[in-house]
C-alpha atoms as a PDB file:
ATOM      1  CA  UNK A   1      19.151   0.708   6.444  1.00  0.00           C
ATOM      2  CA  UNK A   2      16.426   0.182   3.392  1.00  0.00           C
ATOM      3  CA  UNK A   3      17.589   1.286   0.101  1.00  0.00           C
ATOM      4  CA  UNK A   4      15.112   4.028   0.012  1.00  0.00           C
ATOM      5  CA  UNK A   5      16.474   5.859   3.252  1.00  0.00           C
ATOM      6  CA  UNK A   6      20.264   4.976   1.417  1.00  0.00           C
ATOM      7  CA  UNK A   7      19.490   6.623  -1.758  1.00  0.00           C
ATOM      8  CA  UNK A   8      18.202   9.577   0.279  1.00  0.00           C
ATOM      9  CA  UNK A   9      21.028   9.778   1.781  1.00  0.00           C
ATOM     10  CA  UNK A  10      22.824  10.578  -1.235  1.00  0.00           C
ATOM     11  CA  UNK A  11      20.159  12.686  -3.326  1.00  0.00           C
ATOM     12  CA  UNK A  12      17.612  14.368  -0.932  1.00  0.00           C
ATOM     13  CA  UNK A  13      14.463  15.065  -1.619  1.00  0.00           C
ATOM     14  CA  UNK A  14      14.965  15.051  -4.991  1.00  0.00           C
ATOM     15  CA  UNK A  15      12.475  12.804  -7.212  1.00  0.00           C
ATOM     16  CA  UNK A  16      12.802   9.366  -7.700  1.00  0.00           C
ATOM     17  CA  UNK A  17      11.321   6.585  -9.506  1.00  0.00           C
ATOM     18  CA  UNK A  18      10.267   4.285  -6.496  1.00  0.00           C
ATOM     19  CA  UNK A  19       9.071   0.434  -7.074  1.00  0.00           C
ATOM     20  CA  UNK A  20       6.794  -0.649  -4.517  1.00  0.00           C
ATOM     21  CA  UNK A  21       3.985  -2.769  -3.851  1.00  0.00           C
ATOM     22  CA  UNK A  22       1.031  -2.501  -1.939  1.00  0.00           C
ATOM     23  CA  UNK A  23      -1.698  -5.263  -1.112  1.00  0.00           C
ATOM     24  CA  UNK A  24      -6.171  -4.537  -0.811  1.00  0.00           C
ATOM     25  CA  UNK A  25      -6.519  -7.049   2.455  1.00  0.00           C
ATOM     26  CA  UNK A  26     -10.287  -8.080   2.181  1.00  0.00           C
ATOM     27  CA  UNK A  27     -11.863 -10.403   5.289  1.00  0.00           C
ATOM     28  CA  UNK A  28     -14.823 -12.775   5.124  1.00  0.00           C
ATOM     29  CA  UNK A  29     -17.181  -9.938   5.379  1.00  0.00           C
ATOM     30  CA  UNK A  30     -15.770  -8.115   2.209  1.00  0.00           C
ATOM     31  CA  UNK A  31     -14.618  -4.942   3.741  1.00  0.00           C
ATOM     32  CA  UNK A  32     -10.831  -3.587   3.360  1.00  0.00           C
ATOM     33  CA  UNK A  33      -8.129  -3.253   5.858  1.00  0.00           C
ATOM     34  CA  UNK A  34      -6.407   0.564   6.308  1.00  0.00           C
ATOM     35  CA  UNK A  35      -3.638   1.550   8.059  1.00  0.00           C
ATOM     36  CA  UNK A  36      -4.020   5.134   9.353  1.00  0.00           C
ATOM     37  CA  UNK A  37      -0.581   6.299   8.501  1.00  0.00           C
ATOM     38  CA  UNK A  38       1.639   8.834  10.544  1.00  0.00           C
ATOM     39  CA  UNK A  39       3.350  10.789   7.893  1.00  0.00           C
ATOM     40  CA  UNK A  40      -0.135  11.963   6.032  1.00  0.00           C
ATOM     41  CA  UNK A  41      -2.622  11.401   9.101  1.00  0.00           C
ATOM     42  CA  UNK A  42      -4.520   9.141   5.784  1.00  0.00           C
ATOM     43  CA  UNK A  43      -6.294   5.948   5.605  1.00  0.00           C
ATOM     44  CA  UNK A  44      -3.253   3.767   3.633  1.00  0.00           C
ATOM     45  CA  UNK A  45      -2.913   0.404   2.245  1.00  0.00           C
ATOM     46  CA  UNK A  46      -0.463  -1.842   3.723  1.00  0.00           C
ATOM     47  CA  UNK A  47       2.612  -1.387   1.756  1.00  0.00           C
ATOM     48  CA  UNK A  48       6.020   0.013   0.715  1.00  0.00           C
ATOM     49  CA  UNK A  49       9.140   0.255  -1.542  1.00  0.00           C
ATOM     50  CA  UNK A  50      10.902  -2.700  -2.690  1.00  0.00           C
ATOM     51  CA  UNK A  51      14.343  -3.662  -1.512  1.00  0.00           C
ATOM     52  CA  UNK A  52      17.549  -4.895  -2.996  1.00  0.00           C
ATOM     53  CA  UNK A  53      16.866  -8.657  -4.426  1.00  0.00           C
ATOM     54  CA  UNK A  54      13.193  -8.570  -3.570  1.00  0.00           C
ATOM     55  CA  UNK A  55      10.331  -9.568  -6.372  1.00  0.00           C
ATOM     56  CA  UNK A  56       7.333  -7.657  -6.227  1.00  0.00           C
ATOM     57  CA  UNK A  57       5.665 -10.283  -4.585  1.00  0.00           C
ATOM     58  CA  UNK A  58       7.980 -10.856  -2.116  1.00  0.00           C
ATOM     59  CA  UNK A  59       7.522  -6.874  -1.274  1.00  0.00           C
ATOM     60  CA  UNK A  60       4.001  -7.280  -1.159  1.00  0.00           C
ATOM     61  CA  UNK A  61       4.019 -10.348   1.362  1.00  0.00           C
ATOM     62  CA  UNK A  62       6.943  -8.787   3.577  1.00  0.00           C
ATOM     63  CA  UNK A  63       5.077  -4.669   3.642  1.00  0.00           C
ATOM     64  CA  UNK A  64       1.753  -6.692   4.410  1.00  0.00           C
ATOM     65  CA  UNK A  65       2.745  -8.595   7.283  1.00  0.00           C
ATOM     66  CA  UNK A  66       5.598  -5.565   8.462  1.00  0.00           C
ATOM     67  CA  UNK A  67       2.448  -3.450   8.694  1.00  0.00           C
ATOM     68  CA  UNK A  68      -0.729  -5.430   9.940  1.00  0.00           C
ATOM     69  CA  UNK A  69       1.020  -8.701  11.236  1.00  0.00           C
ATOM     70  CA  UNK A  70      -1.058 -10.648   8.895  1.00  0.00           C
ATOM     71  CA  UNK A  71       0.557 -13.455   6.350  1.00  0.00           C
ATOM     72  CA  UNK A  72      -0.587 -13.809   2.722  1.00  0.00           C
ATOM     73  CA  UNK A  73      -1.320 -17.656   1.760  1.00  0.00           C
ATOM     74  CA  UNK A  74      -2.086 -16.517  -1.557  1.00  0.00           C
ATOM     75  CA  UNK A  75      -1.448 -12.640  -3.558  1.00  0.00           C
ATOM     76  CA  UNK A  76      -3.086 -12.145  -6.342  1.00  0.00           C
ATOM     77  CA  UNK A  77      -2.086  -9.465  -8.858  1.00  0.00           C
ATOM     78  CA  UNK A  78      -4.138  -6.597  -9.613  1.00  0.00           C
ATOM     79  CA  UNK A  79      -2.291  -3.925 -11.956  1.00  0.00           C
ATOM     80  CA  UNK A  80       0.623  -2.005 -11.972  1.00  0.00           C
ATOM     81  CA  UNK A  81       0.147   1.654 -11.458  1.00  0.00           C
ATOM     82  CA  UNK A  82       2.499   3.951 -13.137  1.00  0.00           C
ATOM     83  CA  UNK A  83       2.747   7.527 -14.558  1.00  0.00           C
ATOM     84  CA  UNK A  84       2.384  11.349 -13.964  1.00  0.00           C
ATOM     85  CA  UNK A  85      -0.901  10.298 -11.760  1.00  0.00           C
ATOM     86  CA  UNK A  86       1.363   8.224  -9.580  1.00  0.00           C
ATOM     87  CA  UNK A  87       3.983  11.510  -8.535  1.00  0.00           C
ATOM     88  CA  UNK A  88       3.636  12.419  -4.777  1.00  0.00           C
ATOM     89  CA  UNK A  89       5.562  14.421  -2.221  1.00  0.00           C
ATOM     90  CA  UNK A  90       5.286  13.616   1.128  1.00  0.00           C
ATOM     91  CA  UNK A  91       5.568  15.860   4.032  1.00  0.00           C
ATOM     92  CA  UNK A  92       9.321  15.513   4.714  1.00  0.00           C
ATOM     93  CA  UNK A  93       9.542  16.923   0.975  1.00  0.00           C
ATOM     94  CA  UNK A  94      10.712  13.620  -0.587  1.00  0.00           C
ATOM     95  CA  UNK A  95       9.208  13.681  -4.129  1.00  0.00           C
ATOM     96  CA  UNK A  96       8.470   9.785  -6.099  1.00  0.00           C
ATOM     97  CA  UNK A  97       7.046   8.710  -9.451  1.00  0.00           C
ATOM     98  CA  UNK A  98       5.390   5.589  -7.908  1.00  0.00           C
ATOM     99  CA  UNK A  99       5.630   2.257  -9.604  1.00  0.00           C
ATOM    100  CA  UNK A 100       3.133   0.214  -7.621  1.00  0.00           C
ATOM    101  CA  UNK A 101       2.303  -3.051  -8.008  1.00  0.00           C
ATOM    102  CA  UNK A 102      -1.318  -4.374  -6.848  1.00  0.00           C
ATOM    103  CA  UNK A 103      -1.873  -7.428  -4.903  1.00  0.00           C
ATOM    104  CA  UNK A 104      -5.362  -8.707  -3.881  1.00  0.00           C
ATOM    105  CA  UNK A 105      -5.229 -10.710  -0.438  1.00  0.00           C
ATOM    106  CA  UNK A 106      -8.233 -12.625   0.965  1.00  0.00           C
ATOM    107  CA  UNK A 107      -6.258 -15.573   2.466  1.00  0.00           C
ATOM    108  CA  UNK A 108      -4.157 -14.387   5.389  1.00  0.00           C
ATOM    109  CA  UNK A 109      -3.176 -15.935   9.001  1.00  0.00           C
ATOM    110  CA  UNK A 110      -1.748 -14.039  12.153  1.00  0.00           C
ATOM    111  CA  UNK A 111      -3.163 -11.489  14.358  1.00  0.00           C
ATOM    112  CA  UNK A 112      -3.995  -7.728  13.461  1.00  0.00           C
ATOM    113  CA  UNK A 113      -0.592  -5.397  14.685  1.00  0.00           C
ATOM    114  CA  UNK A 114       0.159  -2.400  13.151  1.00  0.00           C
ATOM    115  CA  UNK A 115       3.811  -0.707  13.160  1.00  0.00           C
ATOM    116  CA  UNK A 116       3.849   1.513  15.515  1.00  0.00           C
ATOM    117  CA  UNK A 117       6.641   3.595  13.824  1.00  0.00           C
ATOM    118  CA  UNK A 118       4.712   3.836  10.307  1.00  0.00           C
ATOM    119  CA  UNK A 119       0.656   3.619  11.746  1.00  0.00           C
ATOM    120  CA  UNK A 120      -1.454   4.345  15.016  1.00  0.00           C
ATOM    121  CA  UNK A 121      -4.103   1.870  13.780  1.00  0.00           C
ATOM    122  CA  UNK A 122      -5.196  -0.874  11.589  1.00  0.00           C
ATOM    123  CA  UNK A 123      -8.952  -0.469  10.680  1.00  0.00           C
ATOM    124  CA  UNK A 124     -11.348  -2.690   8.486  1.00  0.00           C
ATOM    125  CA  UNK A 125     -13.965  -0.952   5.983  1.00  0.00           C
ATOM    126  CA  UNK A 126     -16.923  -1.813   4.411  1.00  0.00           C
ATOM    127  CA  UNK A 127     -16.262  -1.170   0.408  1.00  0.00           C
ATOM    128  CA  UNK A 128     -18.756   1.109   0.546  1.00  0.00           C
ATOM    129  CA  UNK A 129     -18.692   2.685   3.383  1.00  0.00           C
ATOM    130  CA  UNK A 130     -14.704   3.914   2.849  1.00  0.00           C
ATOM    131  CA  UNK A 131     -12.784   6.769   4.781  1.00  0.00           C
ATOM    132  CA  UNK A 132     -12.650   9.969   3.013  1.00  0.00           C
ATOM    133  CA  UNK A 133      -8.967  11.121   3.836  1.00  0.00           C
ATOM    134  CA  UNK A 134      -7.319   7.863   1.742  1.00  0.00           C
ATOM    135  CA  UNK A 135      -4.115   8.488   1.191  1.00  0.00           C
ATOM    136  CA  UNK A 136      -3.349  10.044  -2.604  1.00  0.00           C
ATOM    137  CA  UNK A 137      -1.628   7.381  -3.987  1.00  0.00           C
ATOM    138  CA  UNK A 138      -4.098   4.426  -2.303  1.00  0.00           C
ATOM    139  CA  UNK A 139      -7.329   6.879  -3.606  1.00  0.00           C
ATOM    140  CA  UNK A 140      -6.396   6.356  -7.158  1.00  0.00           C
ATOM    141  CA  UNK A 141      -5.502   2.186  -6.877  1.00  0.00           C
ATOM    142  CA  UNK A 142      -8.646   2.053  -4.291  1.00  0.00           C
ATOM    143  CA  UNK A 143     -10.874   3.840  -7.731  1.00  0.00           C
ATOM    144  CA  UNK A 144      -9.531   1.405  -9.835  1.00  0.00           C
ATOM    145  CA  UNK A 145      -9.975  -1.857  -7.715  1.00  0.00           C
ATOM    146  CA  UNK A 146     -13.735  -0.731  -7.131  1.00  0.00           C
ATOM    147  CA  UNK A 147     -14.366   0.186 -10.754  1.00  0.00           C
ATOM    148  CA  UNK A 148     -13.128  -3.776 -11.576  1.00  0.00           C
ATOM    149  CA  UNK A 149     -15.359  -5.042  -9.117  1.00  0.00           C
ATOM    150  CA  UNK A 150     -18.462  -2.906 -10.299  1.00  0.00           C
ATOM    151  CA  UNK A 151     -17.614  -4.602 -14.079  1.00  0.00           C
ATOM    152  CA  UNK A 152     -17.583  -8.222 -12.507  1.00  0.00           C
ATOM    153  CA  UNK A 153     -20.702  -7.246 -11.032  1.00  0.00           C
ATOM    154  CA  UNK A 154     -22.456  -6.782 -14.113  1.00  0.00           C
END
């Protein structure tokens, strides 16, 4: 049983702050990978809470290949997300103050699989060409990683 579905156990849907991590997955033609997810019906990035004894990078690695089958070689850190911008309730009614830390990927091995109990399909996306119903958490990290590589740009 993951923590997260523990502490449930014992508090409901009552808010929590939740540490996770989530990773952008970007291939050798530059476009993102998105899992569509089942609880929202959004476009998510592969990721998740953190469990007992885990670093953030180990969360990162273990949520990345959990949810596409790929392996990171190499994570690179983007920011850590935090705040009143980061609350979200999902369907079920669980309510979390995300603390999410962002990984970049663009070295990975394995073949594409998505979990079937979190995702009905992995998807990649050209940066500009992104879907439209991202998931609310993902939107905001997805603005921010776009914004950084407009400024590297120029």
């Amino acid at each position: 049983m993951s923590y997260i579905t523990h502490l449930r156990k014992q508090i409901g849907h009552a808010p929590i702050i939740m540490v996770g991590a989530c990773t952008i997955i970007i291939n050798e033609q530059e476009q993102l990978l998105f899992q569509l997810r089942k609880d929202n019906n959004c476009w998510g990035l592969a990721g998740g809470a953190m469990e007992l004894g885990e670093s953030l990078t180990q969360t990162a690695a273990r949520e990345m290949y959990e949810e596409t089958g790929l392996t990171p070689h190499h994570l690179k850190l983007l920011h850590v997300f935090s705040g009143q911008d980061y609350y979200y309730q999902y369907p079920n009614g669980d309510e979390v103050y995300n603390v999410i830390a962002a990984y970049l990927c663009n070295e990975y091995s394995g073949d594409l699989q998505f979990d079937k109990t979190e995702a009905t399909n992995l998807r990649f996306f050209d940066m500009h060409q992104l879907p439209t119903n991202i998931s609310p958490p993902d939107a905001l990290i997805l603005s921010f990683f776009l914004h950084k590589l407009k400024e590297q740009q120029t």
